[in-house]
N, C-alpha and C. Protein backbone atom coordinates (compact mmCIF):
# COMPACT_ATOMS: atom_id res chain seq x y z
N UNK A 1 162.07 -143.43 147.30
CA UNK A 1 160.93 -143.11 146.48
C UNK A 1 159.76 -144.06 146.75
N UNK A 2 159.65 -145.06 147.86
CA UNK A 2 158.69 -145.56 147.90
C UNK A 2 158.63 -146.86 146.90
N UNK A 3 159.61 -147.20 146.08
CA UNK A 3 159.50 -148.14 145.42
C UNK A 3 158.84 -147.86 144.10
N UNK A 4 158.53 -146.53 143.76
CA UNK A 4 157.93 -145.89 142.48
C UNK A 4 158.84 -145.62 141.71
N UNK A 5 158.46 -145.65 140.28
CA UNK A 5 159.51 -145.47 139.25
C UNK A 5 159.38 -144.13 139.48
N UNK A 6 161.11 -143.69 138.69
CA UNK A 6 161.64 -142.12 139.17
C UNK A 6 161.12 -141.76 137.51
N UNK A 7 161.10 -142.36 136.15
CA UNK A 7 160.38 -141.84 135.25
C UNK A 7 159.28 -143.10 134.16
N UNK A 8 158.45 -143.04 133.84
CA UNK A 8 157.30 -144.30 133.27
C UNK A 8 158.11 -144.59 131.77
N UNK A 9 158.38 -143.23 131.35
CA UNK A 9 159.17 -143.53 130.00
C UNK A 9 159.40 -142.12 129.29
N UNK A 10 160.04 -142.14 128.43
CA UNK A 10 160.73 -141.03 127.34
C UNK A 10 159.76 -141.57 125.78
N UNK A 11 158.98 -140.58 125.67
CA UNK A 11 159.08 -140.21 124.22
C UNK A 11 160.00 -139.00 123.36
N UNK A 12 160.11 -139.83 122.03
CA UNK A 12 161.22 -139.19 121.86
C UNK A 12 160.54 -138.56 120.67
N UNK A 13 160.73 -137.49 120.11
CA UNK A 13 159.67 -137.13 118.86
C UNK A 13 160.25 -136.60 117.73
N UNK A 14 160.45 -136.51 116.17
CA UNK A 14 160.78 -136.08 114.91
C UNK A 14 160.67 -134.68 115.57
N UNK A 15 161.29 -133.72 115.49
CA UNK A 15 161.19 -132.43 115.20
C UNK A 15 160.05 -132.15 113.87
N UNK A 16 160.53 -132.60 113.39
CA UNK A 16 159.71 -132.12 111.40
C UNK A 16 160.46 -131.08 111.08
N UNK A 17 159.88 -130.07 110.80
CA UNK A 17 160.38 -129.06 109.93
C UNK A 17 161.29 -127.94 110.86
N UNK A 18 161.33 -128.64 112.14
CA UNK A 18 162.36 -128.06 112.90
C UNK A 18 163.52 -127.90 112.94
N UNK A 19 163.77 -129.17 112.42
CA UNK A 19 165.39 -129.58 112.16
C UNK A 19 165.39 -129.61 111.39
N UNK A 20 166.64 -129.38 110.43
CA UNK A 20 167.51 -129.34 109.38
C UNK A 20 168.79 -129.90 109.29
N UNK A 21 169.19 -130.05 108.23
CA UNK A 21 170.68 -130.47 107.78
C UNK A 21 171.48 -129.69 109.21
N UNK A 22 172.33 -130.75 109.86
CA UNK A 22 173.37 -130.26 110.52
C UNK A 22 172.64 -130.01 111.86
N UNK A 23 171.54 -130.03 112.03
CA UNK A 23 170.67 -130.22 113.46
C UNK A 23 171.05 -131.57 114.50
N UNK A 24 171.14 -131.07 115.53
CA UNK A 24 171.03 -132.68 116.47
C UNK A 24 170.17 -132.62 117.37
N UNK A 25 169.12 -133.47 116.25
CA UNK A 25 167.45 -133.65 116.80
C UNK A 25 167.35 -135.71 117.53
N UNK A 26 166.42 -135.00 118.65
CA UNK A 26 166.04 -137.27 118.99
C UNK A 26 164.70 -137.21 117.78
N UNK A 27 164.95 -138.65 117.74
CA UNK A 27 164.01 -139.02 116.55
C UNK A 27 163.29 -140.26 117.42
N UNK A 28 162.05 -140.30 117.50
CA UNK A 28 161.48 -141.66 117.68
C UNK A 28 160.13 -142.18 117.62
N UNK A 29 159.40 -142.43 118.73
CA UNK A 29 158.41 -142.93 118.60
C UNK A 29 157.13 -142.55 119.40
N UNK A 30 155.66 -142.71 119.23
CA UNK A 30 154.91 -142.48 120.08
C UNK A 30 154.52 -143.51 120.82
N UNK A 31 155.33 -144.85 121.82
CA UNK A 31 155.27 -145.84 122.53
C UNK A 31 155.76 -145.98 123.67
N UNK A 32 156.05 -144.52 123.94
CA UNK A 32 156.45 -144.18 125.32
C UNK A 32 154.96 -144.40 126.40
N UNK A 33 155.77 -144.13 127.96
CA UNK A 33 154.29 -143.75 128.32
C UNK A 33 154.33 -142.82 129.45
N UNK A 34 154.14 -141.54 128.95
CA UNK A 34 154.17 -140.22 130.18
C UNK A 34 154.68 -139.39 130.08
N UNK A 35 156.13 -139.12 129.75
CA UNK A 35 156.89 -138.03 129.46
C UNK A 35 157.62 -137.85 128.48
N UNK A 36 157.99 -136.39 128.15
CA UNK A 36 158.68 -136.59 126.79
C UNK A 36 159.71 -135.48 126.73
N UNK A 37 160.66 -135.43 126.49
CA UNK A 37 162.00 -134.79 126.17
C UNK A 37 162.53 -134.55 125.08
N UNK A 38 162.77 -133.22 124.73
CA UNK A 38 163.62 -133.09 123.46
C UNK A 38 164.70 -132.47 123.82
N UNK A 39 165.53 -132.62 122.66
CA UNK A 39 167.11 -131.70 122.22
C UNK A 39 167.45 -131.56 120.61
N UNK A 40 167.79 -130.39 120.66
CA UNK A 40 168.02 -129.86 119.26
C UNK A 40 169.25 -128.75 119.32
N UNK A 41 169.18 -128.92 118.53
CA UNK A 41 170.88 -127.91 118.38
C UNK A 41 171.10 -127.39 116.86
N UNK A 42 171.17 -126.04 116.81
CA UNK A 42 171.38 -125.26 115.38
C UNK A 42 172.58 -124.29 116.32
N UNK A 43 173.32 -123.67 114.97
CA UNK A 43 174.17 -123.10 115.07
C UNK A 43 173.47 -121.80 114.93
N UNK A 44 173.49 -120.31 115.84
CA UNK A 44 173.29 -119.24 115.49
C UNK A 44 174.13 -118.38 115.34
N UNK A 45 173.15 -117.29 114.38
CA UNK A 45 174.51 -116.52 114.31
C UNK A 45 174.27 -115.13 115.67
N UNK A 46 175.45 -114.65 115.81
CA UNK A 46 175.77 -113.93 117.40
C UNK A 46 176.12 -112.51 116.59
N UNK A 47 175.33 -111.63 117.13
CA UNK A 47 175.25 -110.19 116.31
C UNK A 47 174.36 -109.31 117.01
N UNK A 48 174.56 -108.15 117.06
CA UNK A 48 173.74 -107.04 117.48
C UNK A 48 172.43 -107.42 117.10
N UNK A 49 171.27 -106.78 117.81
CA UNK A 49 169.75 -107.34 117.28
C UNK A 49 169.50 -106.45 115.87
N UNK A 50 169.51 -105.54 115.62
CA UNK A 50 169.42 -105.18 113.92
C UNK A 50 170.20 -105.70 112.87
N UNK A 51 171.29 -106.19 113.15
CA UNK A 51 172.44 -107.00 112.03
C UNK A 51 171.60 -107.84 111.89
N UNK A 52 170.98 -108.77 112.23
CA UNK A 52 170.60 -110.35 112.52
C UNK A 52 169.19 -110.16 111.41
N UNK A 53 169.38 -111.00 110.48
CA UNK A 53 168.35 -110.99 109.48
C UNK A 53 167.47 -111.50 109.76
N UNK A 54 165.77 -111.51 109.27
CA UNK A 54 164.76 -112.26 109.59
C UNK A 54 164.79 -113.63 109.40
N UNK A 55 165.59 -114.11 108.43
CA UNK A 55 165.95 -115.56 108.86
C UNK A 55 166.87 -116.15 110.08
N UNK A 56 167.29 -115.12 110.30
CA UNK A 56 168.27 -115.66 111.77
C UNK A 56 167.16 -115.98 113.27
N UNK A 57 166.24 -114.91 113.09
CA UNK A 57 165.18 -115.34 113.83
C UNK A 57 164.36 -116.00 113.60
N UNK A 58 164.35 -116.08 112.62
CA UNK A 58 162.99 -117.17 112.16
C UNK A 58 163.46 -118.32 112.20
N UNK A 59 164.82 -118.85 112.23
CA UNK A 59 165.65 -119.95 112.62
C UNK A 59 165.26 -120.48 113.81
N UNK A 60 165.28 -119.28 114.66
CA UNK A 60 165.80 -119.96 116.37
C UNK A 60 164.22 -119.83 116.79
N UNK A 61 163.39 -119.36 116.08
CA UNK A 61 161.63 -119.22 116.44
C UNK A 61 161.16 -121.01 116.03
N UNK A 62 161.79 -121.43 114.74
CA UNK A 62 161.46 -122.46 114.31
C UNK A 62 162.03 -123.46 115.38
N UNK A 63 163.39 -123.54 116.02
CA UNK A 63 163.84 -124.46 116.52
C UNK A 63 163.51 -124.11 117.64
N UNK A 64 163.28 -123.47 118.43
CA UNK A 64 163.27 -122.74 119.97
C UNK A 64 161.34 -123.09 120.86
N UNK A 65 160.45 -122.63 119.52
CA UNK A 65 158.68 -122.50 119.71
C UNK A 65 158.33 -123.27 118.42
N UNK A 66 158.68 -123.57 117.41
CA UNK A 66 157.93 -124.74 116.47
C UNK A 66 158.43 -125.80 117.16
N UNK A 67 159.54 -125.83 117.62
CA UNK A 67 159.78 -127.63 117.77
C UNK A 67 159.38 -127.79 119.33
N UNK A 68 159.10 -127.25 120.25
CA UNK A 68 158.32 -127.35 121.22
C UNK A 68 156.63 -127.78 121.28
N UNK A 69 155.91 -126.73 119.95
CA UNK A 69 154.93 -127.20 119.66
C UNK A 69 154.40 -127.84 118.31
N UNK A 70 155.64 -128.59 118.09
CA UNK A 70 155.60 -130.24 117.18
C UNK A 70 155.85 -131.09 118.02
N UNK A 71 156.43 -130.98 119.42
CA UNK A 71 156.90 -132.35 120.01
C UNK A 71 155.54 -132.56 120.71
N UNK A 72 154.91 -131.57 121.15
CA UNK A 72 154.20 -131.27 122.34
C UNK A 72 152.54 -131.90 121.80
N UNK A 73 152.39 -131.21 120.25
CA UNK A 73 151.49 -131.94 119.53
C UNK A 73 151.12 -133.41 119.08
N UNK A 74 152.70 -134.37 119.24
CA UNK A 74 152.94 -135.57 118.86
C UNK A 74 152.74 -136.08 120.71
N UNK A 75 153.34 -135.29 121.19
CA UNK A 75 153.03 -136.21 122.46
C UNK A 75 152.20 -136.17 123.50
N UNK A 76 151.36 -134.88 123.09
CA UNK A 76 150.37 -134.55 124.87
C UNK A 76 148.92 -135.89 124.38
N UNK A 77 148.76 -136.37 123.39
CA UNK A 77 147.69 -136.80 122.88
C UNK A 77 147.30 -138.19 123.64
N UNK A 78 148.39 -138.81 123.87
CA UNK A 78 148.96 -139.81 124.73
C UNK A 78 148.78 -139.68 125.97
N UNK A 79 149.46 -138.56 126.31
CA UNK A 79 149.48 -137.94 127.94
C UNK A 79 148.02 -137.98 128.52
N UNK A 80 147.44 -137.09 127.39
CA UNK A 80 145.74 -137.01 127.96
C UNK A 80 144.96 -138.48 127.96
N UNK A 81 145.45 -139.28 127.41
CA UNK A 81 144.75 -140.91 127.27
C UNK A 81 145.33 -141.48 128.42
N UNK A 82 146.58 -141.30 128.87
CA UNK A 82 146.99 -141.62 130.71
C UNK A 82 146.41 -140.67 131.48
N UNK A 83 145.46 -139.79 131.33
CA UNK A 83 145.58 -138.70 132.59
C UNK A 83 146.78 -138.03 132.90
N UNK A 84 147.86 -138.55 132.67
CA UNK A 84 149.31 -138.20 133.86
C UNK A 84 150.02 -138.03 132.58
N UNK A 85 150.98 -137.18 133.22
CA UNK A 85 152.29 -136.70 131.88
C UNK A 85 153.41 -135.27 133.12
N UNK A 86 154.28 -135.24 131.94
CA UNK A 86 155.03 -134.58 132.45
C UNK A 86 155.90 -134.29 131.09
N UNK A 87 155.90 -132.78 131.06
CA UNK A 87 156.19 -132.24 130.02
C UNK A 87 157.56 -130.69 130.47
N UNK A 88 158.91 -131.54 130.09
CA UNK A 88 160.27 -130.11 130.35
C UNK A 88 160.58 -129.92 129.19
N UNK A 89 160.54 -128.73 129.07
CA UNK A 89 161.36 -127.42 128.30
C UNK A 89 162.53 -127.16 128.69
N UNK A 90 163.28 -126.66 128.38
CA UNK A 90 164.78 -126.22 128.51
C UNK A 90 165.01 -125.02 128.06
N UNK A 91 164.77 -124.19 128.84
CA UNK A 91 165.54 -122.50 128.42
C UNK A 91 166.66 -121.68 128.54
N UNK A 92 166.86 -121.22 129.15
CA UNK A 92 168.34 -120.62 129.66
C UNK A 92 168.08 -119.33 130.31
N UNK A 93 168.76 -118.99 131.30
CA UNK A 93 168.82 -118.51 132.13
C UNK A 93 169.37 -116.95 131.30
N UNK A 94 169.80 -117.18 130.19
CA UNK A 94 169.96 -115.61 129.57
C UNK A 94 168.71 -114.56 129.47
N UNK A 95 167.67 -115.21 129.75
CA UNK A 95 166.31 -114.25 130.00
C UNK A 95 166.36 -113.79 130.96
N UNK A 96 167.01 -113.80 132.15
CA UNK A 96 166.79 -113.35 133.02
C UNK A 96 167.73 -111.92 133.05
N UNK A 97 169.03 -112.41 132.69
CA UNK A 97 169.80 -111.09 132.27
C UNK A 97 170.49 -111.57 130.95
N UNK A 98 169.87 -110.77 130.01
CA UNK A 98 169.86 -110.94 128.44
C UNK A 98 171.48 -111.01 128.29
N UNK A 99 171.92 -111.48 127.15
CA UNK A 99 173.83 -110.89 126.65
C UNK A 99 173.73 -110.62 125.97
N UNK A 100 174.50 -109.87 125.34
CA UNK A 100 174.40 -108.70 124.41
C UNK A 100 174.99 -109.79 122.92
N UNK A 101 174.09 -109.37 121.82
CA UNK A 101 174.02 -110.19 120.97
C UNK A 101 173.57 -112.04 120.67
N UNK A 102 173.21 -111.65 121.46
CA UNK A 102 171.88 -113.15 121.28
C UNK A 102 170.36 -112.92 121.70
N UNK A 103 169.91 -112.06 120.59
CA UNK A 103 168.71 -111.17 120.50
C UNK A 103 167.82 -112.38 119.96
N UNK A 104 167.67 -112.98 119.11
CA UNK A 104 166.99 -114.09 118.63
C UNK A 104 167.20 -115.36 119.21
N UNK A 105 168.69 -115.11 120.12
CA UNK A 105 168.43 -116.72 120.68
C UNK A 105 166.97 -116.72 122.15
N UNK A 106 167.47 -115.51 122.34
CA UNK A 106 166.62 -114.98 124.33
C UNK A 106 165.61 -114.96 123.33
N UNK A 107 165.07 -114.32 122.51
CA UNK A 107 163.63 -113.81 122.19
C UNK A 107 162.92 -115.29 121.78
N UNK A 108 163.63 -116.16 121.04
CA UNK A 108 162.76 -117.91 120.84
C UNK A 108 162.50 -118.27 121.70
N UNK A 109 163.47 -118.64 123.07
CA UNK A 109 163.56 -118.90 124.31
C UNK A 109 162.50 -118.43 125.31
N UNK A 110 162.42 -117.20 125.47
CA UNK A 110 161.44 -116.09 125.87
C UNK A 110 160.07 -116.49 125.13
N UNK A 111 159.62 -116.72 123.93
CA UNK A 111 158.40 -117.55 123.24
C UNK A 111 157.80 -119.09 124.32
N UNK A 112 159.46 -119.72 124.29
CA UNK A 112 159.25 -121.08 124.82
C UNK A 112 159.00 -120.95 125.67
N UNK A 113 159.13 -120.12 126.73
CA UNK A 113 158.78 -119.90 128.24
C UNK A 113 157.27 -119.94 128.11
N UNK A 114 156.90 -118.63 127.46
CA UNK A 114 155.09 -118.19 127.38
C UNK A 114 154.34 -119.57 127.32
N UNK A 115 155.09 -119.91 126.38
CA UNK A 115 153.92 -121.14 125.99
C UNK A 115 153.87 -122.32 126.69
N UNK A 116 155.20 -122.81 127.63
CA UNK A 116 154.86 -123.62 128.77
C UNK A 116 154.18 -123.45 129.52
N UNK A 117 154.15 -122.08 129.82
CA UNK A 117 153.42 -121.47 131.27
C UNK A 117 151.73 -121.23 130.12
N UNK A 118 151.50 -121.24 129.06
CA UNK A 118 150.26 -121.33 128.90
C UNK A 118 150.01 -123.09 129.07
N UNK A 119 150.61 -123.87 128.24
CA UNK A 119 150.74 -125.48 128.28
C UNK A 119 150.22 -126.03 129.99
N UNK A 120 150.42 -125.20 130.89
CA UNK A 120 150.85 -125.56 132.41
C UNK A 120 149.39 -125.58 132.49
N UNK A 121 148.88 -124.10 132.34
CA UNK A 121 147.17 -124.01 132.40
C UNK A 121 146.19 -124.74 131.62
N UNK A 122 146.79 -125.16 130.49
CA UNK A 122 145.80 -125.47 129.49
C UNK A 122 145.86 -127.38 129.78
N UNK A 123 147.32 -127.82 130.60
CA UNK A 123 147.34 -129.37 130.19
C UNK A 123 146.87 -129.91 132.07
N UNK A 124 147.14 -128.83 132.65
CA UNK A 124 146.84 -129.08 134.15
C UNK A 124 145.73 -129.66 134.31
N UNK A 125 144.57 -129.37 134.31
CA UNK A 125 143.35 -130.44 134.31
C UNK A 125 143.36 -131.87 133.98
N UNK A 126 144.12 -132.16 133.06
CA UNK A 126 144.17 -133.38 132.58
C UNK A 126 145.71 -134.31 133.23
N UNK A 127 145.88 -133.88 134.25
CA UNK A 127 147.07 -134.44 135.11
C UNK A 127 148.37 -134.32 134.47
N UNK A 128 148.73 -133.07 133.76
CA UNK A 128 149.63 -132.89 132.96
C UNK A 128 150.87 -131.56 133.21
N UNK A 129 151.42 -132.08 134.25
CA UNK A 129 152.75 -130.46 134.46
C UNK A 129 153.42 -130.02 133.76
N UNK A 130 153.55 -128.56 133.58
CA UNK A 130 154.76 -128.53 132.36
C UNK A 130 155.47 -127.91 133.34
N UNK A 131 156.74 -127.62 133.21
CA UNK A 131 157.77 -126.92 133.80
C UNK A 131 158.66 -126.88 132.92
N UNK A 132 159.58 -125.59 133.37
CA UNK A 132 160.98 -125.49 132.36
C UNK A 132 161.92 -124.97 133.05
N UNK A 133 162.95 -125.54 132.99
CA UNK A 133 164.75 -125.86 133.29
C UNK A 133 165.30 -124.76 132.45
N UNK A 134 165.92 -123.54 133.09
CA UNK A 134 166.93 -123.14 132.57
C UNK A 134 168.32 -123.23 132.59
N UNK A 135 168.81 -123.92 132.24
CA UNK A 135 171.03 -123.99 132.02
C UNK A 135 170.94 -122.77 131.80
N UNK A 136 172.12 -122.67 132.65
CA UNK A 136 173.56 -121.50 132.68
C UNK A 136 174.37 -122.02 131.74
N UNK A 137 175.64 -121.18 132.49
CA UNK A 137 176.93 -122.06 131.82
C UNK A 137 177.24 -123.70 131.72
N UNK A 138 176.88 -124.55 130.90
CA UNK A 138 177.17 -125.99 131.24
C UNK A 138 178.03 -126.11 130.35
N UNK A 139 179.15 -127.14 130.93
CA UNK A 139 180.39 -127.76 129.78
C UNK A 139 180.11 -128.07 128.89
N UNK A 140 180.08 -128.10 128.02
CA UNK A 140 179.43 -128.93 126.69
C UNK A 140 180.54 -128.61 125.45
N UNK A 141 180.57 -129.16 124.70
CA UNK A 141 181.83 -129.20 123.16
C UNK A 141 181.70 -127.17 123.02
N UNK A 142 180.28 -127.02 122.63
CA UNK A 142 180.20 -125.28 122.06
C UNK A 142 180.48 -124.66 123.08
N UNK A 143 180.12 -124.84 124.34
CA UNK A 143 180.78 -123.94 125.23
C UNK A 143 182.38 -123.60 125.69
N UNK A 144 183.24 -125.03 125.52
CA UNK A 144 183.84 -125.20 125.50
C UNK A 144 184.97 -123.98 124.41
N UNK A 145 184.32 -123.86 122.86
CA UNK A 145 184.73 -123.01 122.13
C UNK A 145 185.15 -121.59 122.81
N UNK A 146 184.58 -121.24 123.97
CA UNK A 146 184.06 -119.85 123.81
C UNK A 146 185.86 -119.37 124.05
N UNK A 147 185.77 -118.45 124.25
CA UNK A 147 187.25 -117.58 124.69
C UNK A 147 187.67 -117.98 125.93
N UNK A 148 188.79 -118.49 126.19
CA UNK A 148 189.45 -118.70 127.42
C UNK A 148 188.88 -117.45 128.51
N UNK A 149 188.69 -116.34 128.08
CA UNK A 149 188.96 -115.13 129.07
C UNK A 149 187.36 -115.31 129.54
N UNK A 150 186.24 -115.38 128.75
CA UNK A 150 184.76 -115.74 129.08
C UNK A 150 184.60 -116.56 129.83
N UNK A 151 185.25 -118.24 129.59
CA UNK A 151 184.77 -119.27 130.73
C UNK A 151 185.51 -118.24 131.78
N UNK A 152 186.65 -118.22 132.21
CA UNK A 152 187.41 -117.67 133.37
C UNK A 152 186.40 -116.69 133.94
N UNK A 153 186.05 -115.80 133.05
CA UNK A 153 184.96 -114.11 134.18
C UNK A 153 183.68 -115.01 134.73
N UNK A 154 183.45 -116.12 133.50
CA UNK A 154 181.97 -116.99 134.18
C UNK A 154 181.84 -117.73 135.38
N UNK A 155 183.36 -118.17 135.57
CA UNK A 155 183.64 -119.12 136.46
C UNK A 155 183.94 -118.43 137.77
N UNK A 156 184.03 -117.31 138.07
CA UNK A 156 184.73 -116.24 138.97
C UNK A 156 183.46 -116.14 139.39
N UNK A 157 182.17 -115.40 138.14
CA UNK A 157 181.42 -114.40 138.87
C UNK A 157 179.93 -115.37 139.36
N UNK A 158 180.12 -116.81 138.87
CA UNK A 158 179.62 -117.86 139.75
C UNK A 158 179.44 -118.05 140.89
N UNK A 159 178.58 -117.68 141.93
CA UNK A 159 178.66 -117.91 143.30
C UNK A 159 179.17 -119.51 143.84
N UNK A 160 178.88 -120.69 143.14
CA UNK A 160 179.33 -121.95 143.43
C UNK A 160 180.85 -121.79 143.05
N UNK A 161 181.24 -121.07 141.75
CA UNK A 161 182.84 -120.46 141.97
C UNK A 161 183.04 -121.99 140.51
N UNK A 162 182.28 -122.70 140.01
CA UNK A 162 182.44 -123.62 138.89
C UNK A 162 181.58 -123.77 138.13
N UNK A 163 182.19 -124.45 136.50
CA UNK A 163 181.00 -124.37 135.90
C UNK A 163 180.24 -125.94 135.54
N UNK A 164 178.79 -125.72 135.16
CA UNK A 164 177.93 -126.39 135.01
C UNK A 164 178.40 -127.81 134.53
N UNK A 165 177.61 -129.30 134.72
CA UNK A 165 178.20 -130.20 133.99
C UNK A 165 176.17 -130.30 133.38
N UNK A 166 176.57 -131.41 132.36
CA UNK A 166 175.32 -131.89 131.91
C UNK A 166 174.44 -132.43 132.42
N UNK A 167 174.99 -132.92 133.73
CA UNK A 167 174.32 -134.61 134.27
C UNK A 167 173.63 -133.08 136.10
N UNK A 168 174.33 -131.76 135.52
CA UNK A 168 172.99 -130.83 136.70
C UNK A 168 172.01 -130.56 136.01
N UNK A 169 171.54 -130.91 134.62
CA UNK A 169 170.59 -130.28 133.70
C UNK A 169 169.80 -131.52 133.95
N UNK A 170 170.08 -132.18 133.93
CA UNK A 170 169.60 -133.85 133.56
C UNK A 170 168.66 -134.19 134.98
N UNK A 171 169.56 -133.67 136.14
CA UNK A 171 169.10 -133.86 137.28
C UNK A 171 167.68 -133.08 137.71
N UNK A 172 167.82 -131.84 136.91
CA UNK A 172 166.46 -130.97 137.31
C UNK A 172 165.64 -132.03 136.88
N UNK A 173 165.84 -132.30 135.28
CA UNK A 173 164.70 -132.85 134.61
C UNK A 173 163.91 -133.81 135.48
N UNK A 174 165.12 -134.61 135.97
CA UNK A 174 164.58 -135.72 136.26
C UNK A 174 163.58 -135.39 137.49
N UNK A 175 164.00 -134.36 138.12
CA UNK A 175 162.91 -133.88 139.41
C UNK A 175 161.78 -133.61 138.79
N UNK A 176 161.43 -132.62 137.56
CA UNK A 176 160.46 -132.58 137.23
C UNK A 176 159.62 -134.15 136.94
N UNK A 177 160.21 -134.99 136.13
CA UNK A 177 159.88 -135.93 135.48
C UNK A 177 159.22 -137.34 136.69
N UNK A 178 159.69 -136.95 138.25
CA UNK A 178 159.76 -137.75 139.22
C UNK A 178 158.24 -137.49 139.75
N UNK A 179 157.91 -138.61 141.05
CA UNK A 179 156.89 -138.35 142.01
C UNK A 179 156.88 -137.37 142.74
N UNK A 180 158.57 -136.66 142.73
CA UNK A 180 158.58 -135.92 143.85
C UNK A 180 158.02 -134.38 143.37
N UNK A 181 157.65 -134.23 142.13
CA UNK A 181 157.20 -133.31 141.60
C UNK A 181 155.72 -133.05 141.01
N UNK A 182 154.79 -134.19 141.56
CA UNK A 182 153.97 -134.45 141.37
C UNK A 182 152.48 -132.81 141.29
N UNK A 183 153.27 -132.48 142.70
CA UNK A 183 152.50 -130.94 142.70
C UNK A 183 152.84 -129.93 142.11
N UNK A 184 154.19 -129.79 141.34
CA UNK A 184 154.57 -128.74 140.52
C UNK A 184 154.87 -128.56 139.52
N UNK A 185 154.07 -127.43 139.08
CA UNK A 185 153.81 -127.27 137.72
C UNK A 185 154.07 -125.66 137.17
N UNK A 186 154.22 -125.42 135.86
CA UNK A 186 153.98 -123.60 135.48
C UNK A 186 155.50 -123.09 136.79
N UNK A 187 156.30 -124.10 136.66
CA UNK A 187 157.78 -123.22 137.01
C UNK A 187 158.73 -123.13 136.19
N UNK A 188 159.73 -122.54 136.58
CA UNK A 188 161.13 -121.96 135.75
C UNK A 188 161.71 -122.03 137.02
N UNK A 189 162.97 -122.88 136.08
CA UNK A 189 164.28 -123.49 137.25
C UNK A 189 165.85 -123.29 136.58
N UNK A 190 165.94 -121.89 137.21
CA UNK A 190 167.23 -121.58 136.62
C UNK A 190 168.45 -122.99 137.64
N UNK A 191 169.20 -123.72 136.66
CA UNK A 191 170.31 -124.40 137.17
C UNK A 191 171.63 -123.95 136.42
N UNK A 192 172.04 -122.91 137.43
CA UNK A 192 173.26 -122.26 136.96
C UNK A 192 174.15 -121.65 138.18
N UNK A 193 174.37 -122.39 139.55
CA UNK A 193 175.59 -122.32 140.49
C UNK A 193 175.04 -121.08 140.87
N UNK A 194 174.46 -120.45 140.50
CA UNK A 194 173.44 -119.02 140.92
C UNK A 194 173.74 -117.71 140.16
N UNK A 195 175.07 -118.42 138.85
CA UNK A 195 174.98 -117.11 137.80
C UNK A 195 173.89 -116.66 137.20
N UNK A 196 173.62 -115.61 136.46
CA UNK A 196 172.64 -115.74 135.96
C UNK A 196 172.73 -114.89 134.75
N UNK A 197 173.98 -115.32 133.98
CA UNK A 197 174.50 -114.68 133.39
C UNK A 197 174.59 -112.94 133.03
């Protein structure tokens, strides 16, 4: 890398009214300097798209596109006082081929996309990339839950033939978050062994 740092720093930001009881939100500070990362986690509920009540979407709208643009509000302000920033989203690769009954999770997700790719145009002038990372299948505790017979068809119909760990999600970021990404901006990076669900 030339002897350049691979990231300047992590801000970490309150959700606010994003998170709730039983959420796993980062909480921190505006003393970072350049980039900023979130994670949040609500439980949804998994149902045909008419079963699913307006609070079930208005759940995953709040956590999915409010807490994108609460983090984004707490931290581009900064960004624009460096010139330079670097701003990832995290979506999932279920937009690309929807699953049947996670109508409100794809449709928040599908929000979060729009508005990076507006963020991309609107923060670009001011030396500011946004990009967004979509996970596939990655190991994680909830995935872990799913039905023996699901990981197995996921893991089959995987062209890499395995599934995701955390530290391939981590790795996009960090490309975005690096020098080596300096010119790219307003993308979507499915990291999913080339499922696509």
């Amino acid at each position: 890398m030339g002897g350049k740092e691979i990231m300047r720093g992590v801000i970490t930001i309150d959700l606010g009214g994003a998170c709730g009881p039983g959420d796993r939100c980062l909480t921190g500070s505006r003393d970072g300097d350049g980039a900023h990362a979130r994670r949040g986690g609500r439980e949804q509920r998994v149902a045909p798209p008419f079963d699913l009540a307006h609070e079930d979407y208005q759940g995953m709208i709040d956590l999915n596109l409010h807490g994108v643009v609460n983090t984004c509000r707490a931290a581009v302000p900064g960004l624009w006082d460096r010139r330079w920033g670097r701003v990832v989203n995290i979506a999932t690769v279920a937009l690309d081929t929807p699953a049947p009954r996670f109508a409100a999770y794809a449709a928040s997700k599908g929000a979060m996309v729009a508005l990076s790719r507006n963020l991309a145009l609107e923060l670009g002038p001011d030396g500011v990339t946004v990009n967004v990372v979509a996970p596939g299948w990655i190991a994680t505790p909830r995935a872990a839950s799913a039905p023996r017979e699901d990981l197995e068809r996921l893991i089959v119909t995987t062209p890499l033939g395995y599934q995701g760990r955390p530290e391939h999600i981590a790795g996009a970021v960090l490309f975005y978050a690096s020098p080596l990404a300096d010119f790219v901006s307003r993308t979507y990076l499915p990291v999913s062994g080339g499922h696509d669900l």
